[in-house]
C-alpha atoms as a PDB file:
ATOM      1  CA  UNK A   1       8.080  -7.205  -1.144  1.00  0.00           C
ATOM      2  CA  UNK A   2       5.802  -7.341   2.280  1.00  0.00           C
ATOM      3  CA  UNK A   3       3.531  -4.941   3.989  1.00  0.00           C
ATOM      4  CA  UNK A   4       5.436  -4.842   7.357  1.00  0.00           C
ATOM      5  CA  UNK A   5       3.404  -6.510  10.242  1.00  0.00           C
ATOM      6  CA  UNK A   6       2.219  -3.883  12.364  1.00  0.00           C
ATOM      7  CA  UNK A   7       0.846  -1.228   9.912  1.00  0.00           C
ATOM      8  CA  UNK A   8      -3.150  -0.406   9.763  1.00  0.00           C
ATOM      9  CA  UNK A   9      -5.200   0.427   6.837  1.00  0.00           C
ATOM     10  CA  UNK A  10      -7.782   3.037   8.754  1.00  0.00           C
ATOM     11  CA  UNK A  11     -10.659   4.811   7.086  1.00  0.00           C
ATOM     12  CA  UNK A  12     -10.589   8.405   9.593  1.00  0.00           C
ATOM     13  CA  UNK A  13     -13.122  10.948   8.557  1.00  0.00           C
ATOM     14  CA  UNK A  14     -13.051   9.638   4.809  1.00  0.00           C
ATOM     15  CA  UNK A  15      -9.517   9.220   4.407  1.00  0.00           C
ATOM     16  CA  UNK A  16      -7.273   5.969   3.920  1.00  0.00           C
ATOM     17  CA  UNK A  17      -4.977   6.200   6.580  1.00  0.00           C
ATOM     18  CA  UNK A  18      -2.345   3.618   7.474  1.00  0.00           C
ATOM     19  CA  UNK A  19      -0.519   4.027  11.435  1.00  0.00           C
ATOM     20  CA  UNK A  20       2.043   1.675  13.136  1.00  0.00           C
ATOM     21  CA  UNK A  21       0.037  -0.156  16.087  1.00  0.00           C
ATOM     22  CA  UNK A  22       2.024  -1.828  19.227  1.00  0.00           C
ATOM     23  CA  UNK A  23       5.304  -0.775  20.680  1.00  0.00           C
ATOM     24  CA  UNK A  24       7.605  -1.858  17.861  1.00  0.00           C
ATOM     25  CA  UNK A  25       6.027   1.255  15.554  1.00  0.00           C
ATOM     26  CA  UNK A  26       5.838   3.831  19.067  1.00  0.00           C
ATOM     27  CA  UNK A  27       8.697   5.516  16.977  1.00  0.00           C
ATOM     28  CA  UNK A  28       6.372   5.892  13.876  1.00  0.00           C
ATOM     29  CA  UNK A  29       4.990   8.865  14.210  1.00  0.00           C
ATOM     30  CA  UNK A  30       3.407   9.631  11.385  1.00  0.00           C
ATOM     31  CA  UNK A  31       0.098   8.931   9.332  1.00  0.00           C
ATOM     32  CA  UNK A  32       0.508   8.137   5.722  1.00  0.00           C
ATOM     33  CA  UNK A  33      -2.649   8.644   3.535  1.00  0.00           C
ATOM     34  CA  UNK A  34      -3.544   6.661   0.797  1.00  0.00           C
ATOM     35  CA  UNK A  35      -5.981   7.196  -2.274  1.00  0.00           C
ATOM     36  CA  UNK A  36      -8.429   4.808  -3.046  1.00  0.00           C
ATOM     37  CA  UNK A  37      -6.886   2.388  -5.662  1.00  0.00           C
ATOM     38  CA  UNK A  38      -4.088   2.730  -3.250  1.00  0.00           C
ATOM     39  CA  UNK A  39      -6.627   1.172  -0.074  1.00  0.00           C
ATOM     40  CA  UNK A  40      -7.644  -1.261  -2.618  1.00  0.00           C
ATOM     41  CA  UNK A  41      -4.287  -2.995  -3.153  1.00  0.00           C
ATOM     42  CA  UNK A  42      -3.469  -2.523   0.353  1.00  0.00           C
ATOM     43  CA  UNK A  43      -6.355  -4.474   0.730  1.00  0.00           C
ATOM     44  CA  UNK A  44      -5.528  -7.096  -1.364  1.00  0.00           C
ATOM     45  CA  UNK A  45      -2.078  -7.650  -0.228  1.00  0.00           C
ATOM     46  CA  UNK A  46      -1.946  -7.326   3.314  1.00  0.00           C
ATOM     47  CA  UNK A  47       0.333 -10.623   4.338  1.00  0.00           C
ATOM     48  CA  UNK A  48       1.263 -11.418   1.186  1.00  0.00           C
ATOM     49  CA  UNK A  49       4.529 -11.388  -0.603  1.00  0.00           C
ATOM     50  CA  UNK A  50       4.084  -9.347  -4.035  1.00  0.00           C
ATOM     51  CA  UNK A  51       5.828  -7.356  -6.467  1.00  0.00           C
ATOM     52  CA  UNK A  52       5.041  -4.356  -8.441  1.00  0.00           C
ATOM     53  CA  UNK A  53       3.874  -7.040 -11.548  1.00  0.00           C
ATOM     54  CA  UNK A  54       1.525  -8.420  -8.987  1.00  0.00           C
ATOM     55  CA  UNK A  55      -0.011  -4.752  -8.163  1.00  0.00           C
ATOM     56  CA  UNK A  56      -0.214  -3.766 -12.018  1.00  0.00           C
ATOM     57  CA  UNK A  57      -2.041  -6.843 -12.872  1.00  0.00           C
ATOM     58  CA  UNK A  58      -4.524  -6.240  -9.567  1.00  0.00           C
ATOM     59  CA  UNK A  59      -5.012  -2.980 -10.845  1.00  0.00           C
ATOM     60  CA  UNK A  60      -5.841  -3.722 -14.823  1.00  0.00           C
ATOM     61  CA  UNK A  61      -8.552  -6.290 -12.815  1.00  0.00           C
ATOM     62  CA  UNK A  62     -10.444  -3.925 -10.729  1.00  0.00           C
ATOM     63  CA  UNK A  63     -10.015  -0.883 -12.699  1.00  0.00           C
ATOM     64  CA  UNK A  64      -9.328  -2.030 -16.704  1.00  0.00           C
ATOM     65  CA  UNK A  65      -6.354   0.556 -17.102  1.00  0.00           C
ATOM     66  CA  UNK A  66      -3.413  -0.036 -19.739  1.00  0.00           C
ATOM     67  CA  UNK A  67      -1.189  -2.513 -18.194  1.00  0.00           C
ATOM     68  CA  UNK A  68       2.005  -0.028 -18.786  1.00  0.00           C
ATOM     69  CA  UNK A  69       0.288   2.381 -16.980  1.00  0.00           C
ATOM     70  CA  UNK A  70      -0.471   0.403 -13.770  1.00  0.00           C
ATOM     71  CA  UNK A  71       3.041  -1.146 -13.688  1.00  0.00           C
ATOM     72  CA  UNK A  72       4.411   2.238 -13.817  1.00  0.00           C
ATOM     73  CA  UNK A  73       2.226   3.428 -10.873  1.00  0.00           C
ATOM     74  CA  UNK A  74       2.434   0.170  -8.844  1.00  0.00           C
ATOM     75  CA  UNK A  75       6.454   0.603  -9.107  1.00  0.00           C
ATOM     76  CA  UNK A  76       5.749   4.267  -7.846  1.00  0.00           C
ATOM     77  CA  UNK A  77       3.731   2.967  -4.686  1.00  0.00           C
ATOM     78  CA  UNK A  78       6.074   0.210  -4.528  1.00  0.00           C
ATOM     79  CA  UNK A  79       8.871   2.677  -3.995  1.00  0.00           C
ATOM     80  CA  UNK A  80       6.331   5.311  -1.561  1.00  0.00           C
ATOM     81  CA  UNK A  81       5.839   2.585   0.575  1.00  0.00           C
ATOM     82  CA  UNK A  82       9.551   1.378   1.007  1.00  0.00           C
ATOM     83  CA  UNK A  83      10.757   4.749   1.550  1.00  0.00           C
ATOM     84  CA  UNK A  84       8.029   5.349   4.130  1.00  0.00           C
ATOM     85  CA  UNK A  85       8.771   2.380   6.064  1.00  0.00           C
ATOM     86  CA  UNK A  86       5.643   0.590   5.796  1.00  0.00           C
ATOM     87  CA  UNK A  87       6.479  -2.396   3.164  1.00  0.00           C
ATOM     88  CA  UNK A  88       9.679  -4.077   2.631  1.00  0.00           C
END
């Protein structure tokens, strides 16, 4: 899957915020928020193609949680961020 081109990662008053930007998103109208190990893969995988593998093992790296537990989680987000529009 892709982040879809278009879509900010936005820190507003100490939130993670991601919002459409140019005239292809001016339907978009909403603001999704995201925690922070959320930010942090967004981070890491802006323009890159990546599965829910490649978000568990970024995950055990930064944060040294049980590799079932990330893949479960990254499949979660994975899933959040399809059904939201923003990844594909």
């Amino acid at each position: 899957m892709k982040i879809k081109d278009g879509f900010v990662l936005r820190e507003i008053c100490g939130e993670n915020i991601v919002a459409g930007e140019g005239l292809e998103h001016i339907n978009f109208n909403k603001l999704i928020s995201l925690n922070s190990s959320a930010a942090f893969l967004w981070k890491q995988l802006i323009g890159k193609e990546f599965s829910a593998e490649d978000m568990a093992d970024l995950l055990v790296a930064e944060y040294g949680i049980d590799k079932e537990l990330a893949l479960k989680d990254s499949e979660t987000l994975c899933n959040a961020w399809t059904n939201a529009g923003i990844a594909e």
